[in-house]
N, C-alpha and C. Protein backbone atom coordinates (compact mmCIF):
# COMPACT_ATOMS: atom_id res chain seq x y z
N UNK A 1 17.63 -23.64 -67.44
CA UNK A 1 16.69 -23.88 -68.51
C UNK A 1 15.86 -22.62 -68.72
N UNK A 2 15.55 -21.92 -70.01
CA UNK A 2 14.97 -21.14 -70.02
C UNK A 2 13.14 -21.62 -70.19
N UNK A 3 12.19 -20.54 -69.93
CA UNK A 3 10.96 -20.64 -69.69
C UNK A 3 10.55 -21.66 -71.22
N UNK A 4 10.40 -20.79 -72.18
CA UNK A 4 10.33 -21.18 -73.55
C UNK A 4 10.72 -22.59 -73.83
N UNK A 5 11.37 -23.65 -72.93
CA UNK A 5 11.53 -24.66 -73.11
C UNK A 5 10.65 -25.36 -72.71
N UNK A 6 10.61 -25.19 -71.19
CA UNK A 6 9.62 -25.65 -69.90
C UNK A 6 8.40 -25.39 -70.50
N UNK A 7 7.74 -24.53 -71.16
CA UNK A 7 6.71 -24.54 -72.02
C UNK A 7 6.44 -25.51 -73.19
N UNK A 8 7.40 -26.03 -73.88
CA UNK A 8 7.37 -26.81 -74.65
C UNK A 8 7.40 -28.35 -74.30
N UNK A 9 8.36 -28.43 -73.34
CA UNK A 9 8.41 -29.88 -72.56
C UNK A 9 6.81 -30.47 -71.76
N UNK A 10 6.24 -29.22 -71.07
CA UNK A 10 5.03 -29.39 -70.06
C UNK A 10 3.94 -28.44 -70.81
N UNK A 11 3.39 -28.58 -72.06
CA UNK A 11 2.35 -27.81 -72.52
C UNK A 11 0.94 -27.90 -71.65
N UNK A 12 0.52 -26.87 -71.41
CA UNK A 12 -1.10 -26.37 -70.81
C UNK A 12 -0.92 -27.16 -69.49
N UNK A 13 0.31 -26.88 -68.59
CA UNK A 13 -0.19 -27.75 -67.42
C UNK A 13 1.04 -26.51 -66.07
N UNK A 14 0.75 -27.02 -65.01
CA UNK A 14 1.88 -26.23 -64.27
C UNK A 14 2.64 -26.98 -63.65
N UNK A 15 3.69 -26.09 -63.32
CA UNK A 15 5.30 -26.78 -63.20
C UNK A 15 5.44 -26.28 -61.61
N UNK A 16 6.23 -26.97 -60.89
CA UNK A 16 6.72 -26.58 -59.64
C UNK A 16 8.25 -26.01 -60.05
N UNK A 17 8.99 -24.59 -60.72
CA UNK A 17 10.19 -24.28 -60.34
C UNK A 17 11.16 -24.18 -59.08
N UNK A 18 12.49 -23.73 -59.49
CA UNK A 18 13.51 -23.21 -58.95
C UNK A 18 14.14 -21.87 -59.79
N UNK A 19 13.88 -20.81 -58.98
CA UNK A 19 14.45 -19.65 -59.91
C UNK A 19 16.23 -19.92 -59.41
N UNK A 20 16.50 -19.93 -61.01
CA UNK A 20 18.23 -19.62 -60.47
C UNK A 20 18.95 -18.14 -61.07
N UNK A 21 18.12 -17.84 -61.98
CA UNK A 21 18.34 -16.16 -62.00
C UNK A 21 17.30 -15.12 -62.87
N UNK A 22 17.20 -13.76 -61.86
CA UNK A 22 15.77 -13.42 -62.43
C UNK A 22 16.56 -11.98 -62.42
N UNK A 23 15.93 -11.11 -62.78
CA UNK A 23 16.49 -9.75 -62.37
C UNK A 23 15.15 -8.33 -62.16
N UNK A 24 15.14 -7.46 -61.29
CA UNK A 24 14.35 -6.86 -61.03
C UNK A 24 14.12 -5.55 -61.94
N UNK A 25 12.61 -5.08 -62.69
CA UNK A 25 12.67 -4.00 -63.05
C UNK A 25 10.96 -3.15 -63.33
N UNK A 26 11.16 -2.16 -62.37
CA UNK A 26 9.83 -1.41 -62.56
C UNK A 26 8.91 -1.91 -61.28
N UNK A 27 9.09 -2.44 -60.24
CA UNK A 27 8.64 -3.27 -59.45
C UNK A 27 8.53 -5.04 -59.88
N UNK A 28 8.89 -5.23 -60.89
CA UNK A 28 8.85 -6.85 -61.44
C UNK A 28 9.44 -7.33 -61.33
N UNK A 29 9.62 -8.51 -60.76
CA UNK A 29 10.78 -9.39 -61.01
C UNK A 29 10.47 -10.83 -62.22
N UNK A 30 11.32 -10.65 -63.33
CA UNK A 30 11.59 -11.19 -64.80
C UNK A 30 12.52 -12.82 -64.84
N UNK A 31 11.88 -13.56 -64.43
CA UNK A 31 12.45 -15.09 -64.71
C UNK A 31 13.02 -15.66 -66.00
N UNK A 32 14.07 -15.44 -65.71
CA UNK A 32 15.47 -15.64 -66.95
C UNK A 32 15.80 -17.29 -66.67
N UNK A 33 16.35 -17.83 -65.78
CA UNK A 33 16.59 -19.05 -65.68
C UNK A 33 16.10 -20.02 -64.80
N UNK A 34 15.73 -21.40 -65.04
CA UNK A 34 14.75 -21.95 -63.96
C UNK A 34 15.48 -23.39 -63.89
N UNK A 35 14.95 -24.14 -62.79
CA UNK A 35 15.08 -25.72 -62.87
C UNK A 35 13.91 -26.41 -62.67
N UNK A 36 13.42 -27.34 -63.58
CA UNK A 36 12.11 -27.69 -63.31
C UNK A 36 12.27 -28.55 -62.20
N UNK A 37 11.59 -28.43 -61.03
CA UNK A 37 11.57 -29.34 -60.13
C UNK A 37 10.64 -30.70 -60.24
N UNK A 38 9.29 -30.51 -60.80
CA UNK A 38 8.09 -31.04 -61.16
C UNK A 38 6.99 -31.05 -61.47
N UNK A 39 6.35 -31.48 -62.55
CA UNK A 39 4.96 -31.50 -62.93
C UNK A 39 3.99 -31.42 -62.03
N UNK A 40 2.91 -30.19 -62.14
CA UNK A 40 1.85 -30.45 -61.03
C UNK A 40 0.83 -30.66 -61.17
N UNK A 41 0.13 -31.52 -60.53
CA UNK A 41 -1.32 -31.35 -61.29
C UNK A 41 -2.44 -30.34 -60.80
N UNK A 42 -3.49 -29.77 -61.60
CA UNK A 42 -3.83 -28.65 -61.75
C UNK A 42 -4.69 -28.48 -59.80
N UNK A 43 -5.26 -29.66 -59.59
CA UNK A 43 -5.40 -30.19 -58.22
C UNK A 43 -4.34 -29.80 -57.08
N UNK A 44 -3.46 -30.01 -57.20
CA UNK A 44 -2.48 -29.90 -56.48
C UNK A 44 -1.82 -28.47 -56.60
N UNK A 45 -1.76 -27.67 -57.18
CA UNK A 45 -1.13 -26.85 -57.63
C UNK A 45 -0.99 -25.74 -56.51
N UNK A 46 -2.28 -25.06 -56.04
CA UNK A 46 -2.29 -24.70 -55.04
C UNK A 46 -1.80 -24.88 -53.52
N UNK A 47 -1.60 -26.44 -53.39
CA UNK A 47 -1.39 -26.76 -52.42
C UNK A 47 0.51 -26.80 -52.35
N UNK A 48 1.10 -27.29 -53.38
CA UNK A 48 2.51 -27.40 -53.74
C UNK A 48 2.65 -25.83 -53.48
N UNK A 49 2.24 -24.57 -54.58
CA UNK A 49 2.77 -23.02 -54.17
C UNK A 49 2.55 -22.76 -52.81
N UNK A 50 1.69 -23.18 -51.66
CA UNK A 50 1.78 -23.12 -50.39
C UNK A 50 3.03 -23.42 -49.92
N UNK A 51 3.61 -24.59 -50.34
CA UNK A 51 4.28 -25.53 -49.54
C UNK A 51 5.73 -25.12 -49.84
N UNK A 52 5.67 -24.01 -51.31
CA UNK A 52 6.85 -23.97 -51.95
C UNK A 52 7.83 -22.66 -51.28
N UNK A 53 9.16 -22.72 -51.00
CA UNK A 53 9.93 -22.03 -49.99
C UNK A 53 10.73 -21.02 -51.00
N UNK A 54 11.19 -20.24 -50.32
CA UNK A 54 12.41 -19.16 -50.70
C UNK A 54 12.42 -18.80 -52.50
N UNK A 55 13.08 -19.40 -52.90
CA UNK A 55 13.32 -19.31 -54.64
C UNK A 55 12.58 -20.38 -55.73
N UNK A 56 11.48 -20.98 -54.97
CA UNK A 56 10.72 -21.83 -55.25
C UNK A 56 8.85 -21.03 -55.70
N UNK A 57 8.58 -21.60 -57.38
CA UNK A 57 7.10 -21.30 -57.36
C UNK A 57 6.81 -22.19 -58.01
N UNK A 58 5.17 -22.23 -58.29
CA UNK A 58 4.62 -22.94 -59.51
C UNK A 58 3.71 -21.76 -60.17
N UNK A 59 4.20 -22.62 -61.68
CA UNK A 59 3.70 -21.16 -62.87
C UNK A 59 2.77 -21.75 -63.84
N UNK A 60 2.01 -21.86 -64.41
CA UNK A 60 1.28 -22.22 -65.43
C UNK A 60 1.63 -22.08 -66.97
N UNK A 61 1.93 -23.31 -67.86
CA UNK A 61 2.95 -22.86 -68.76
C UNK A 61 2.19 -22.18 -70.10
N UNK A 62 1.07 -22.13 -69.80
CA UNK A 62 0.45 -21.15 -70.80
C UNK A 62 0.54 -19.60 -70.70
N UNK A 63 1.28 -18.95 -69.72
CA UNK A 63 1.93 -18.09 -69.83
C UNK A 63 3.36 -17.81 -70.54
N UNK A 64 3.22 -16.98 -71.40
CA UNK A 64 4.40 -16.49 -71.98
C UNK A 64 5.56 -16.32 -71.59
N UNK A 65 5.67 -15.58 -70.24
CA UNK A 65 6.91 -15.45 -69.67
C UNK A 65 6.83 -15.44 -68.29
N UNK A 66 7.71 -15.25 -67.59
CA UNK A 66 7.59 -15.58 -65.94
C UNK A 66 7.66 -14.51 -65.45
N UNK A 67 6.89 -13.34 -65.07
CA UNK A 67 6.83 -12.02 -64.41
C UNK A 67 6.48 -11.80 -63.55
N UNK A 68 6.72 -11.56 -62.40
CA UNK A 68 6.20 -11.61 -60.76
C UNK A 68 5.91 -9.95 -60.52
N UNK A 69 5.10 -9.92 -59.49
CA UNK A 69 5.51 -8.49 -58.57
C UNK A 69 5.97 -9.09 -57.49
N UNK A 70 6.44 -7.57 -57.35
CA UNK A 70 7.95 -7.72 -56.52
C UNK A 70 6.81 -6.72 -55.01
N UNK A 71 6.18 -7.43 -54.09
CA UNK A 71 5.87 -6.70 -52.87
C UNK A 71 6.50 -6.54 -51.80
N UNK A 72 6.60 -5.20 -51.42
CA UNK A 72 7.49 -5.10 -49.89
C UNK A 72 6.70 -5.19 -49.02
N UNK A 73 6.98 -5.98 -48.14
CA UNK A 73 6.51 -6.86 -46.29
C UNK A 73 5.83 -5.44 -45.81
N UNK A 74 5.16 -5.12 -45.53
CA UNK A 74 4.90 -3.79 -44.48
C UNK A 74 4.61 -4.21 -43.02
N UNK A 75 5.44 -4.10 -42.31
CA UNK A 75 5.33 -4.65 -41.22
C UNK A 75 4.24 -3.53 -40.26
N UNK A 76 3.73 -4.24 -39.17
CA UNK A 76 2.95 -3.29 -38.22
C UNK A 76 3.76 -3.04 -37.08
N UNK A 77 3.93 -1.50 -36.87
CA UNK A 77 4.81 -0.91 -35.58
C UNK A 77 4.19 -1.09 -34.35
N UNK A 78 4.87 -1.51 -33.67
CA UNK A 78 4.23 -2.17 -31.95
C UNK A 78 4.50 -0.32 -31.38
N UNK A 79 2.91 -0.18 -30.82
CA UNK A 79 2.72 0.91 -29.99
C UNK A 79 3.10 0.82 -28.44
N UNK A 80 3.92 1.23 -27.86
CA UNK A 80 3.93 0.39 -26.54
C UNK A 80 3.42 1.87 -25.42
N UNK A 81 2.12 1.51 -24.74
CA UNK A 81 1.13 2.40 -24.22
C UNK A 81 1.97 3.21 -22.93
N UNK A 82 3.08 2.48 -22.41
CA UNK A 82 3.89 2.94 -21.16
C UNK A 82 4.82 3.71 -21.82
N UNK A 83 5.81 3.27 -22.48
CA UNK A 83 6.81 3.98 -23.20
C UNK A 83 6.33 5.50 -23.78
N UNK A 84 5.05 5.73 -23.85
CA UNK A 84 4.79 6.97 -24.68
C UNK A 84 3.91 8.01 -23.59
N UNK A 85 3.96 7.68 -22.22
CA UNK A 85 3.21 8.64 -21.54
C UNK A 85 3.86 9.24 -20.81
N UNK A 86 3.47 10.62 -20.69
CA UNK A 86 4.91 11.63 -20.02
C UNK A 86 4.18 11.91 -18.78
């Protein structure tokens, strides 16, 4: 289902998706196809995007289109205090 629908079906409220295909560009990632999973209420909303896993969000359908940033994990390097003393 494209966004432009899901907007029309669920006006001024947010949706719990399923991305089923998006594609990456400029650091963004661009939501092309979705499955509505369910209506959320504006209460809940926060608590559902917590809860929501892997290819799963909730979006607010008064947005135009579905545009994410795309952040890379920066992990923290374990110093190990023995390994480094000569």
């Amino acid at each position: 289902m494209k966004w432009s629908e899901v907007r029309k079906l669920y006006p001024n409220q947010f949706v719990k998706l399923k991305v089923l295909s998006s594609y990456i560009k400029s650091g963004q990632e661009f939501i092309e196809d979705i499955a509505v999973i369910k209506p959320v209420s504006d209460e809940l909303a926060t608590k559902e995007l917590l809860q929501s896993k892997g290819d799963e969000l909730v979006y607010h359908t008064t947005n135009e289109n579905i545009v994410l940033e795309v952040r890379q994990d920066v992990g923290l390097r374990r110093f190990d205090y023995h390994e480094n003393q000569a």
